[in-house]
C-alpha atoms as a PDB file:
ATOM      1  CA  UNK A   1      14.603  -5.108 -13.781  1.00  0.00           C
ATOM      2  CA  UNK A   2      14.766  -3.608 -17.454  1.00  0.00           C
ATOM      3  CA  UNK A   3      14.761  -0.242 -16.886  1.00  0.00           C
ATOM      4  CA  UNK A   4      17.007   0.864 -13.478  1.00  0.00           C
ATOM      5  CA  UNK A   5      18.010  -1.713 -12.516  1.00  0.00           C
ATOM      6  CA  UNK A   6      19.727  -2.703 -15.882  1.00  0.00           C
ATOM      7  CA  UNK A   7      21.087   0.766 -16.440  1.00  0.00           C
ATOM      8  CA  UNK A   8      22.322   1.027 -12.679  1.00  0.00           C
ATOM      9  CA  UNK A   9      23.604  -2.193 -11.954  1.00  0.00           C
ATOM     10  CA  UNK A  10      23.632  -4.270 -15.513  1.00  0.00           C
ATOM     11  CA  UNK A  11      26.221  -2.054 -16.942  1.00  0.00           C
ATOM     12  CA  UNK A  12      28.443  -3.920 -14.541  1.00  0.00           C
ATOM     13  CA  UNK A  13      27.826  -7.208 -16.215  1.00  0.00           C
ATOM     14  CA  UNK A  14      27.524  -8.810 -20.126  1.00  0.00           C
ATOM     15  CA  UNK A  15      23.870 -10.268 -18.925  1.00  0.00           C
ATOM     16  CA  UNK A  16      20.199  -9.900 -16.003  1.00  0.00           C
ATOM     17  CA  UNK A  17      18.541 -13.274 -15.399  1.00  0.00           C
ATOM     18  CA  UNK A  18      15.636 -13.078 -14.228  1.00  0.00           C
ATOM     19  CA  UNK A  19      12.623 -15.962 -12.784  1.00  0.00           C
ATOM     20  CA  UNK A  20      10.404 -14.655 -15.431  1.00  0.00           C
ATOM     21  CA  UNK A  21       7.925 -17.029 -17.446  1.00  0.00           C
ATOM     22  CA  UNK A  22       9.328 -16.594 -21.032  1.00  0.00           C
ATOM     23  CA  UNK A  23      11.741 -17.640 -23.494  1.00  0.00           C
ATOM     24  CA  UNK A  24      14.161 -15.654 -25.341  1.00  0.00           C
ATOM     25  CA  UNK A  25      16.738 -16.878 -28.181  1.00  0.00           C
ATOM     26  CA  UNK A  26      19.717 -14.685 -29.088  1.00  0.00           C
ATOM     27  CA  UNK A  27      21.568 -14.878 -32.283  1.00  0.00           C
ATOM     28  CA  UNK A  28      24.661 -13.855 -33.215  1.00  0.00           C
ATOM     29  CA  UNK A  29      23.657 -12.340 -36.748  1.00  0.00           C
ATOM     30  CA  UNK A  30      20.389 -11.393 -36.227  1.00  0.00           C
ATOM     31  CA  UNK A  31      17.621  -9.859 -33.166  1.00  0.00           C
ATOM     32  CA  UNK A  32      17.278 -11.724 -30.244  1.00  0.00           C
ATOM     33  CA  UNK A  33      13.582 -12.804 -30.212  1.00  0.00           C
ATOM     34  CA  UNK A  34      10.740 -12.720 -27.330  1.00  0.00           C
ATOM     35  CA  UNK A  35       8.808 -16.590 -26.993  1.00  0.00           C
ATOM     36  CA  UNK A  36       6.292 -17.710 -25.129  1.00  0.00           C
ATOM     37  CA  UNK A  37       6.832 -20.367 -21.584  1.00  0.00           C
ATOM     38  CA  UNK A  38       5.152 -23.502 -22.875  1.00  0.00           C
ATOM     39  CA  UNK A  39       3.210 -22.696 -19.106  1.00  0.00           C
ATOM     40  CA  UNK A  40      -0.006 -20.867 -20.960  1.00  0.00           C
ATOM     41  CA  UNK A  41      -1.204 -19.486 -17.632  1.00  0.00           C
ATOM     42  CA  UNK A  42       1.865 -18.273 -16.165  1.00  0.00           C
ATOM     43  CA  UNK A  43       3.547 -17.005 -19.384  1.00  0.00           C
ATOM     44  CA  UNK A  44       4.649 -13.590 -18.983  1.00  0.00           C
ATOM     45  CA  UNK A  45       5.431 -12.213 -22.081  1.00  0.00           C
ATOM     46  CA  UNK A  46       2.313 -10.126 -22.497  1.00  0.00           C
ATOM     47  CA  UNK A  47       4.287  -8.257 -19.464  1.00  0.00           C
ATOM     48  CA  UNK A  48       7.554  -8.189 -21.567  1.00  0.00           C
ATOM     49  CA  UNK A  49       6.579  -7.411 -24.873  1.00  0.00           C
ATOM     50  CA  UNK A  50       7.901  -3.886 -24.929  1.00  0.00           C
ATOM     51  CA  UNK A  51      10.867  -4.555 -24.311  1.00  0.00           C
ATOM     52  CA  UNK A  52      13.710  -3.184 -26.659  1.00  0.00           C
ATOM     53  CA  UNK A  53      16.373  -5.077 -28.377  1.00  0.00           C
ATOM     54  CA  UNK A  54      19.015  -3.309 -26.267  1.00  0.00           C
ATOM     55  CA  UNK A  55      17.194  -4.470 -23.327  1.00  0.00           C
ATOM     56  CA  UNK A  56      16.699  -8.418 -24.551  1.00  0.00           C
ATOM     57  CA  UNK A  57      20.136  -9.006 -26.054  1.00  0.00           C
ATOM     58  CA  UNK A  58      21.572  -8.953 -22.305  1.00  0.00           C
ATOM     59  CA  UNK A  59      18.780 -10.960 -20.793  1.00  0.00           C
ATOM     60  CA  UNK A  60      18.360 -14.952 -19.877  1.00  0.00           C
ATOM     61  CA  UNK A  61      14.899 -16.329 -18.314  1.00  0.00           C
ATOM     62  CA  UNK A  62      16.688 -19.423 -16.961  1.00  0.00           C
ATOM     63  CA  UNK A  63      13.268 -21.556 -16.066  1.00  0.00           C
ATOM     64  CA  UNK A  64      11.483 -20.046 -19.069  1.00  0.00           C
ATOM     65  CA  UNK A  65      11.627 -23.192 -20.881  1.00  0.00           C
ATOM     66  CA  UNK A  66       9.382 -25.219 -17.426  1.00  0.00           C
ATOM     67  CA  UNK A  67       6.405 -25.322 -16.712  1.00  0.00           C
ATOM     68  CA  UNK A  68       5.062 -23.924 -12.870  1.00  0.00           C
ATOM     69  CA  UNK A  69       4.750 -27.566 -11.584  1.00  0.00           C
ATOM     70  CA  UNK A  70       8.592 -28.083 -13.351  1.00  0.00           C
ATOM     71  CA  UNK A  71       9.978 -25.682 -10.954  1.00  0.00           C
ATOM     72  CA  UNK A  72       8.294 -26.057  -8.089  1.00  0.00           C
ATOM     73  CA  UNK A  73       9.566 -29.877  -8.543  1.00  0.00           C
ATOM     74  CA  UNK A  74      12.812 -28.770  -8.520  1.00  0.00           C
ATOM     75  CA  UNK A  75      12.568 -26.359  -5.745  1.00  0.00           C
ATOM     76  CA  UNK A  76      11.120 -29.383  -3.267  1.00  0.00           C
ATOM     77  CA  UNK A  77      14.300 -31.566  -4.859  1.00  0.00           C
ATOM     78  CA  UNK A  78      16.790 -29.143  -4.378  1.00  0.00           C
ATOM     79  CA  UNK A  79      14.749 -28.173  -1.089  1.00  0.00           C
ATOM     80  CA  UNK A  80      15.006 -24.606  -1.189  1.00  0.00           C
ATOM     81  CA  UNK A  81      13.186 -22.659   1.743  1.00  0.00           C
ATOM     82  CA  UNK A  82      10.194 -21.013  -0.705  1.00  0.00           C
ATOM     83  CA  UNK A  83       9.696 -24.387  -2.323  1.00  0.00           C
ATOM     84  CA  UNK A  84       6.110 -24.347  -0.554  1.00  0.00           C
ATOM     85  CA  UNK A  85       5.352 -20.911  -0.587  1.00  0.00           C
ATOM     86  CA  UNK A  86       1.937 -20.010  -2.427  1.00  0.00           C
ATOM     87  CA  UNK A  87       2.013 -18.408  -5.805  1.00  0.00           C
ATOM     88  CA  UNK A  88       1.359 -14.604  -5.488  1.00  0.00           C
ATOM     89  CA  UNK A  89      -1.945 -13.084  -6.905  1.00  0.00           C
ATOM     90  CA  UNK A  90      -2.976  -9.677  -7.797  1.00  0.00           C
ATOM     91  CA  UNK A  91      -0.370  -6.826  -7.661  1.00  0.00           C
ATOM     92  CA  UNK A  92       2.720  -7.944  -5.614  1.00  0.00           C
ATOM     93  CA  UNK A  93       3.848  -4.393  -4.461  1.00  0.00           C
ATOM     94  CA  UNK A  94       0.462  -3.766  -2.484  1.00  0.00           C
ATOM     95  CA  UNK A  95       1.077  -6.826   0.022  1.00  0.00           C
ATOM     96  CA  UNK A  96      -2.213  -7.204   1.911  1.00  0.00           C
ATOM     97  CA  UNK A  97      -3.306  -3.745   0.889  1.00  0.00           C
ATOM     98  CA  UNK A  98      -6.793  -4.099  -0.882  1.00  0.00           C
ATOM     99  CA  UNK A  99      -6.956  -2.388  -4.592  1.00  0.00           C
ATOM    100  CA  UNK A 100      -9.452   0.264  -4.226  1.00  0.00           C
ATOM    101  CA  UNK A 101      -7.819   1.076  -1.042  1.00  0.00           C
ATOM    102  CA  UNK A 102      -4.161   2.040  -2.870  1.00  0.00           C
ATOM    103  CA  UNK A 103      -6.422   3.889  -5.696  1.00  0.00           C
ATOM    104  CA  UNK A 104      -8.354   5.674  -3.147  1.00  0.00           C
ATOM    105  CA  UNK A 105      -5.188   6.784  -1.099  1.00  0.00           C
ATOM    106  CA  UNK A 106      -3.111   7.982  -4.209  1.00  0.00           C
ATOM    107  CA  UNK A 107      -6.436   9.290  -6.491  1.00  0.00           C
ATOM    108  CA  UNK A 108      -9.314  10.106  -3.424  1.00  0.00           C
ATOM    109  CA  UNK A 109     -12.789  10.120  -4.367  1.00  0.00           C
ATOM    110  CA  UNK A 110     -14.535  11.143  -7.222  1.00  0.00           C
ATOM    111  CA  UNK A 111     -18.378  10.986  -7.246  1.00  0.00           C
ATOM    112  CA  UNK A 112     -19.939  10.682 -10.523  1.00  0.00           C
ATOM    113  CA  UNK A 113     -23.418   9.158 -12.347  1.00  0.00           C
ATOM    114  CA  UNK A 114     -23.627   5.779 -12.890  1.00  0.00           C
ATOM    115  CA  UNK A 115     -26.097   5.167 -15.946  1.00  0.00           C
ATOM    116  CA  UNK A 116     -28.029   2.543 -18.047  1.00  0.00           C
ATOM    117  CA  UNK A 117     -25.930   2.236 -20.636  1.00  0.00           C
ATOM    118  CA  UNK A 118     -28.975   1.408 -22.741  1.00  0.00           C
ATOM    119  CA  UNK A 119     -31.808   3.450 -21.718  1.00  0.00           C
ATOM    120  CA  UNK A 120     -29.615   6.728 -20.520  1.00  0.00           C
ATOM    121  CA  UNK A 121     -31.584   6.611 -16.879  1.00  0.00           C
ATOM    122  CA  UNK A 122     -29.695   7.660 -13.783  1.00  0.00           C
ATOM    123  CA  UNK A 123     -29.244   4.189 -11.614  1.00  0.00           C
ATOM    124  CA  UNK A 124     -27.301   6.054  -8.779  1.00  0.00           C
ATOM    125  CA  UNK A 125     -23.641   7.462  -8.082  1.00  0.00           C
ATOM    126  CA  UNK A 126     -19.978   5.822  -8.431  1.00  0.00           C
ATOM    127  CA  UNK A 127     -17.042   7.364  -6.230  1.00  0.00           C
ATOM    128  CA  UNK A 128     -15.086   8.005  -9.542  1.00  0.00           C
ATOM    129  CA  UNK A 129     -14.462   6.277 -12.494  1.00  0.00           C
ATOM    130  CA  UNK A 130     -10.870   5.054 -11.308  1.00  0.00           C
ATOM    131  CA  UNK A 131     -12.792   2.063  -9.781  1.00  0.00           C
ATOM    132  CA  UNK A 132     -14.472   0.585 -12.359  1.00  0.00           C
ATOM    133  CA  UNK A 133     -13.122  -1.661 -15.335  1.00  0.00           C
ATOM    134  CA  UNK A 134     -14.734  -2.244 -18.123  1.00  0.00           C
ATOM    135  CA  UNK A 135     -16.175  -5.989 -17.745  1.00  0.00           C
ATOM    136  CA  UNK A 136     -16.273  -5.426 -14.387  1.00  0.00           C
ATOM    137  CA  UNK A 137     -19.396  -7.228 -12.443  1.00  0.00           C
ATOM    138  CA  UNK A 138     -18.835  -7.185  -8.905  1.00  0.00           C
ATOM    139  CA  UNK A 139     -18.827  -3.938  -6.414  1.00  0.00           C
ATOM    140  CA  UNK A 140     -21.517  -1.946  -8.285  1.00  0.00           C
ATOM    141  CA  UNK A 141     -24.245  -1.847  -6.007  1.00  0.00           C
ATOM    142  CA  UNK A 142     -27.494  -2.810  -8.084  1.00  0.00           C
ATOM    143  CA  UNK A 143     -30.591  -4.974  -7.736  1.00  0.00           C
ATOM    144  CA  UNK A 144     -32.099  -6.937 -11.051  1.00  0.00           C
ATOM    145  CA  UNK A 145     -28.660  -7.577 -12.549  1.00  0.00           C
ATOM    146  CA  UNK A 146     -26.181  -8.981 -12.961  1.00  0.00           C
ATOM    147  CA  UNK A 147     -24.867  -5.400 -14.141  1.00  0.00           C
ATOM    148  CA  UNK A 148     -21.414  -4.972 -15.766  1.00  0.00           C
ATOM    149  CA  UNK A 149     -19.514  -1.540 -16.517  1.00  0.00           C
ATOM    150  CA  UNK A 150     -19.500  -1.540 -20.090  1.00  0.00           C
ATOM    151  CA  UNK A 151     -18.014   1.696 -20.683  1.00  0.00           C
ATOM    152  CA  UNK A 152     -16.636   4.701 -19.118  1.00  0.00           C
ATOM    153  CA  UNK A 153     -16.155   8.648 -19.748  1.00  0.00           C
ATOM    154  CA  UNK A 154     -13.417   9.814 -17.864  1.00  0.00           C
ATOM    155  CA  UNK A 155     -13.768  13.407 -18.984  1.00  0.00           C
ATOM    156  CA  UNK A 156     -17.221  13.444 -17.291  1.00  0.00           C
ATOM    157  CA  UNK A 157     -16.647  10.915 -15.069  1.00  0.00           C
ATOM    158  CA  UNK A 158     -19.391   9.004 -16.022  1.00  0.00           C
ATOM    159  CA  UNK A 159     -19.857   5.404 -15.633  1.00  0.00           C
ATOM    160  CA  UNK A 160     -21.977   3.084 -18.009  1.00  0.00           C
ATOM    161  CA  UNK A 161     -23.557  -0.954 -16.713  1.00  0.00           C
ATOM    162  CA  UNK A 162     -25.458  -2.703 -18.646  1.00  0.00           C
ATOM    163  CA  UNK A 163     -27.775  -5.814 -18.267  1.00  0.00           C
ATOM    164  CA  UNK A 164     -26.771  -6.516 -21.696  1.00  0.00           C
ATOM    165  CA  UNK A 165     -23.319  -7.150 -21.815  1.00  0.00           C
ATOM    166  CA  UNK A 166     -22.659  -9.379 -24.505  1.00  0.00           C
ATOM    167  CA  UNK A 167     -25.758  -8.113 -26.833  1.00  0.00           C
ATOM    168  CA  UNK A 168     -24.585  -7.483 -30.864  1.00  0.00           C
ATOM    169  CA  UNK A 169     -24.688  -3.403 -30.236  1.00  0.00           C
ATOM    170  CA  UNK A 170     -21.386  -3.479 -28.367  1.00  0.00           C
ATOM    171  CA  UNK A 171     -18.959  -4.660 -30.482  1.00  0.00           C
ATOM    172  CA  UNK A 172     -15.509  -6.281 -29.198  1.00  0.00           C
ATOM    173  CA  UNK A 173     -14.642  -7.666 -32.226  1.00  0.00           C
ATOM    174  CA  UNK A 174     -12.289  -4.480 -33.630  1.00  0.00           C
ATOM    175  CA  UNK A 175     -10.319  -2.250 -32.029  1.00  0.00           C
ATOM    176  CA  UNK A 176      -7.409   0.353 -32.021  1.00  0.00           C
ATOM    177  CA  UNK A 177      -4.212   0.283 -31.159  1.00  0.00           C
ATOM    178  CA  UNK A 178      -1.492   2.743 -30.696  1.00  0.00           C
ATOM    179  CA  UNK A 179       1.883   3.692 -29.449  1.00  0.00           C
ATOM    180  CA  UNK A 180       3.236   0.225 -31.227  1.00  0.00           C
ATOM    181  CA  UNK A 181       6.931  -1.414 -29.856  1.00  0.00           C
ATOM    182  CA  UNK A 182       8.209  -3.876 -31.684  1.00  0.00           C
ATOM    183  CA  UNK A 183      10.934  -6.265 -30.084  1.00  0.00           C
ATOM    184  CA  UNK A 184      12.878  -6.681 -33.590  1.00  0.00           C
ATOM    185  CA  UNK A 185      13.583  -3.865 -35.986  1.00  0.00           C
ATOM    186  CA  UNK A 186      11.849  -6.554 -39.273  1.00  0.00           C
ATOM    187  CA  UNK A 187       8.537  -6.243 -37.463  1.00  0.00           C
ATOM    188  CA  UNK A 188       6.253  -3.056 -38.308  1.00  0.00           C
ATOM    189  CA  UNK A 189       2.681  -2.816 -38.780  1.00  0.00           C
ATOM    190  CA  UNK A 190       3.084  -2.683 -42.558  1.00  0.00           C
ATOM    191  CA  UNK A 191       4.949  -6.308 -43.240  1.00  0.00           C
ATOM    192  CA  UNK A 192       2.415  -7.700 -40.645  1.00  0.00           C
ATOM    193  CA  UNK A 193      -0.857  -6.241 -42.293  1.00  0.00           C
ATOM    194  CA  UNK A 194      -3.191  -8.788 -43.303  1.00  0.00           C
ATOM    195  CA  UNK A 195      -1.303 -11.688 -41.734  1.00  0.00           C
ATOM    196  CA  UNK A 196      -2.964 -14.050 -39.896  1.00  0.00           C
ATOM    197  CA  UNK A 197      -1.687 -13.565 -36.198  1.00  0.00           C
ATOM    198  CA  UNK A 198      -2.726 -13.691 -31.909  1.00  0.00           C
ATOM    199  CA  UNK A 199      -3.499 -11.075 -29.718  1.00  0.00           C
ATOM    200  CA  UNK A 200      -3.644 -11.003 -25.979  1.00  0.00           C
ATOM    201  CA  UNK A 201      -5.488  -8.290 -23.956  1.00  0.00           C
ATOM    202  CA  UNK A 202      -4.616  -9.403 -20.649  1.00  0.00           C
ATOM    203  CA  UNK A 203      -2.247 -11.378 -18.932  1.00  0.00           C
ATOM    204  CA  UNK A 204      -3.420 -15.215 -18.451  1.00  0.00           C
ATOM    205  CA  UNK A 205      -3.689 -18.227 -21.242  1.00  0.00           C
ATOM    206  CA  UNK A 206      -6.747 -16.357 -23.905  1.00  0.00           C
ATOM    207  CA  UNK A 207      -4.947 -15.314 -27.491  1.00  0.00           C
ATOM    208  CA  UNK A 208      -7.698 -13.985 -30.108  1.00  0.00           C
ATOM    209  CA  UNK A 209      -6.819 -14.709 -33.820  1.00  0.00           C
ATOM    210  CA  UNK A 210      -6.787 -11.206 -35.465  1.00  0.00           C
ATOM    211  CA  UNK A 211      -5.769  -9.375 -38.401  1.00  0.00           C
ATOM    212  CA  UNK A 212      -4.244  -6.116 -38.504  1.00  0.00           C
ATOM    213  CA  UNK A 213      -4.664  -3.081 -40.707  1.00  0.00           C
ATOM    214  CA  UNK A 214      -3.106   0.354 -41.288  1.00  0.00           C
ATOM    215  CA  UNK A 215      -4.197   3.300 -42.657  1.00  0.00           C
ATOM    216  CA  UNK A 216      -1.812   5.405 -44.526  1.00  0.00           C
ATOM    217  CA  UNK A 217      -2.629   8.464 -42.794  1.00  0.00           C
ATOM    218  CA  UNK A 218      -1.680   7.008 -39.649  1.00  0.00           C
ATOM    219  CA  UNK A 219       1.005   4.081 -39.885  1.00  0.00           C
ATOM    220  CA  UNK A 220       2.340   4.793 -35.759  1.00  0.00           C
ATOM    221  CA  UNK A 221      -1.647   3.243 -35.172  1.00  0.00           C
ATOM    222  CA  UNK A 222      -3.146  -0.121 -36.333  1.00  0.00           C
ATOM    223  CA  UNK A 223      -6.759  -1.355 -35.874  1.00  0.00           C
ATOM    224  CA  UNK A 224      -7.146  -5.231 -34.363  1.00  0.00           C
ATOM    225  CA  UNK A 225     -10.306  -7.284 -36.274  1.00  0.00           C
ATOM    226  CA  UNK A 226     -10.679 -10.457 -34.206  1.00  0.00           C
ATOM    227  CA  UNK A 227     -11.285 -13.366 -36.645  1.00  0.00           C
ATOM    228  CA  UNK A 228     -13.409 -16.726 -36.532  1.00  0.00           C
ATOM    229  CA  UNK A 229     -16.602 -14.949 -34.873  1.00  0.00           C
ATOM    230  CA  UNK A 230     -14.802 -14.061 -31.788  1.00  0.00           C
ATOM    231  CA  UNK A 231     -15.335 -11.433 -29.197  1.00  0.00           C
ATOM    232  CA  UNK A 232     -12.711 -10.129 -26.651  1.00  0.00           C
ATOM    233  CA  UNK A 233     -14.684  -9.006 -23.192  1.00  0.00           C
ATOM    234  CA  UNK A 234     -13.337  -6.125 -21.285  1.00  0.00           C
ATOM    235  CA  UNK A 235     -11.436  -4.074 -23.648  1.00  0.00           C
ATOM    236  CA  UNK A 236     -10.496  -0.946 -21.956  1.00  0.00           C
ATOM    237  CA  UNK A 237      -8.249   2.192 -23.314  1.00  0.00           C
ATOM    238  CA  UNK A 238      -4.869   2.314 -21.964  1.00  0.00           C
ATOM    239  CA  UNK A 239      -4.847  -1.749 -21.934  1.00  0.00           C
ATOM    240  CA  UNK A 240      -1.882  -3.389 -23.857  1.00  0.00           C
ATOM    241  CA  UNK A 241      -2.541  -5.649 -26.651  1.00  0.00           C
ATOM    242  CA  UNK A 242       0.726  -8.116 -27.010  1.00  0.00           C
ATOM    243  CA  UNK A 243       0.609 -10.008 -30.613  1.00  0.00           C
ATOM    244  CA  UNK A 244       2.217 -13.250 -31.317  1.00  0.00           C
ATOM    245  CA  UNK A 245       3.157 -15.510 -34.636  1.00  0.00           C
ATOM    246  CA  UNK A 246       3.317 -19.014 -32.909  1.00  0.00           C
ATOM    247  CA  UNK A 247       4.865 -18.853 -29.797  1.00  0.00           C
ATOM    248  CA  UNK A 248       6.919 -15.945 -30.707  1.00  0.00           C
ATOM    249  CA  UNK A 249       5.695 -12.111 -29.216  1.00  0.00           C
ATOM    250  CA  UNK A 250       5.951  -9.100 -31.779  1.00  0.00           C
ATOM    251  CA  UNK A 251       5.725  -6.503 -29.874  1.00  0.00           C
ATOM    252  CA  UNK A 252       2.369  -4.729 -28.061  1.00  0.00           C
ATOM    253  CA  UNK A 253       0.564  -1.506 -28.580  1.00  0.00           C
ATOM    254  CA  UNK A 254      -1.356   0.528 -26.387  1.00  0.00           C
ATOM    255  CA  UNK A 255      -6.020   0.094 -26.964  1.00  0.00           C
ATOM    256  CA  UNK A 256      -6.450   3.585 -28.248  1.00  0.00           C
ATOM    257  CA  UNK A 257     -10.426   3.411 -28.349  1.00  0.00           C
ATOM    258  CA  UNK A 258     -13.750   2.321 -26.609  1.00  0.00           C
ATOM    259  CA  UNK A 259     -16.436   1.623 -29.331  1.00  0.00           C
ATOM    260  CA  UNK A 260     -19.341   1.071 -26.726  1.00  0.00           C
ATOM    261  CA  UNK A 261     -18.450   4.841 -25.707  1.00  0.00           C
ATOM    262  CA  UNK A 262     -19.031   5.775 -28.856  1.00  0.00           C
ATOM    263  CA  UNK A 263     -23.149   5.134 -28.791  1.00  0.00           C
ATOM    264  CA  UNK A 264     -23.657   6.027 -25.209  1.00  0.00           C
ATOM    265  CA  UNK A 265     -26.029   7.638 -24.526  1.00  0.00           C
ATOM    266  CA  UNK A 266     -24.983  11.518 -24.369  1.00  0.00           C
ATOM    267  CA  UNK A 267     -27.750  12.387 -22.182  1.00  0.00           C
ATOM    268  CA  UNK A 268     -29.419  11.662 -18.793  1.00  0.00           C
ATOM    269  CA  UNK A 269     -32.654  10.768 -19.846  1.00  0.00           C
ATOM    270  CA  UNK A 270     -34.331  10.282 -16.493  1.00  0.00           C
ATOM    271  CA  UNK A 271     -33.954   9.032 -13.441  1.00  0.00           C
ATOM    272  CA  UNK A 272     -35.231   5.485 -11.692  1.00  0.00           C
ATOM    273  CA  UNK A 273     -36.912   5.383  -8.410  1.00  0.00           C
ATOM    274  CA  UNK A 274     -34.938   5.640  -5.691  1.00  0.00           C
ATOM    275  CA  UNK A 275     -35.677   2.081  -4.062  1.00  0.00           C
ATOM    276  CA  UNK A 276     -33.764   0.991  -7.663  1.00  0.00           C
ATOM    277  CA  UNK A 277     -30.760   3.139  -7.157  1.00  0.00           C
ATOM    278  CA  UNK A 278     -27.130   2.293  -6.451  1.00  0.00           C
ATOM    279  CA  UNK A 279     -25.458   2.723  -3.162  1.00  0.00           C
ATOM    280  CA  UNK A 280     -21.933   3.682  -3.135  1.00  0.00           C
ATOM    281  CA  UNK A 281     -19.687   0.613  -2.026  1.00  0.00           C
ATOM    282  CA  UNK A 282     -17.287   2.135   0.546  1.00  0.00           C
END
């Protein structure tokens, strides 16, 4: 919708709308500015906040301003045919195609070690790393758990679970991000350092409060300190982080770092007995 479509079709037309769950506010003398749908779980602009301002000025979100139960109250009053229809989960381009089935078709099959994360012992083999996300609990084969993926090495395709997924030795309360978009020009990691803002690392209604810092080596990179004693599960390189003063979105970044990988273990130390090891879910 921002990207082809607008550059195919939109140069036709002054302005896109599109169904989306935000809120934008144009001004004639100044940036047009990227806000939050007052629906916490459906607001999408963790999904929108790289867009540019060339890209924002021409669009309208026309229910952004409703809630999910707004609009589906005006659907069944204005009875349009989809005013029943279940909301979509999951990735709407696969359809009924399961996840690891689309990864497996486009990236195959990997096998790889899966190890204790703590103790460096081989628990059994993963079919490649592509599979796993960090936080992840379900699909990983092992007895005496529950087991979560707390990091991954994708240069050696390893795999690390843990039993001990929230213990003090892997940190989630700082992390690095890259690759920073900003939706107005004001905005840069410098005027923002040391401000109190939010930061979401996945779509849904969770914001951390964080601080942000620069170094002046490296201004195009900032690193994310969650405040008030909080932890964010799951952090994963190559996942956005969106931030937000209030309702309004800044901009996003790309997470440039895994700090669990850091202290893995660098060696297999062993291996468990082999009534204790994974088995592959196919």
């Amino acid at each position: 919708k921002f990207g082809a479509f607008l550059r195919t079709v939109g140069a036709q037309f002054d302005s896109v709308a599109t169904g989306h769950y935000a809120q934008v506010r144009h001004s004639p003398q100044g940036p047009s500015t990227l806000h939050a749908s007052p629906d916490a779980v459906k607001d999408q602009t963790y999904f929108l906040a790289n867009l540019r301002q060339e890209q924002l000025r021409r669009v309208h979100f026309p229910i952004g301003e409703l809630r999910k139960d707004e609009v589906r109250a005006l659907a069944h009053q204005l009875e349009l045919p989809n005013r029943a229809r279940k909301d979509s989960q999951g990735i709407c381009f696969l359809g009924k195609l399961k996840f690891d089935a689309f990864l497996e078709h486009y990236l195959g099959t990997r096998p790889g070690p899966l190890v204790d994360y703590d103790s460096g012992l081989l628990l059994g083999e993963h079919r490649g790393f592509w599979f796993y996300t960090l936080g992840q609990r379900k699909g990983i084969g092992l007895s005496g758990g529950p087991w979560y993926v707390v990091s991954k090495n994708p240069e050696n395709n390893v795999v690390y679970v843990s039993t001990r997924y929230d213990s003090s030795d892997k940190p989630r309360d700082r992390f690095n991000v890259a690759e920073l978009s900003w939706v107005a020009t004001q905005f840069n990691s410098a005027a923002l350092r040391d401000e109190r803002l939010h930061v979401k690392v996945r779509h849904g209604p969770r914001r951390f409060a964080c601080r942000l810092s620069t170094s002046t080596a490296d201004e195009s990179r900032v690193t994310v300190a969650l405040t008030d004693g909080q932890a964010a599960h799951g952090l994963a390189p190559g996942q956005f982080a969106a931030f937000y003063r209030g309702d309004e979105c800044l901009g996003a970044g790309v997470i440039c770092s895994d700090s669990a990988l850091d202290a893995a273990p660098r060696e297999i130390t062993g291996t468990t007995p082999k009534r204790l090891q994974a088995q592959p879910v196919s």
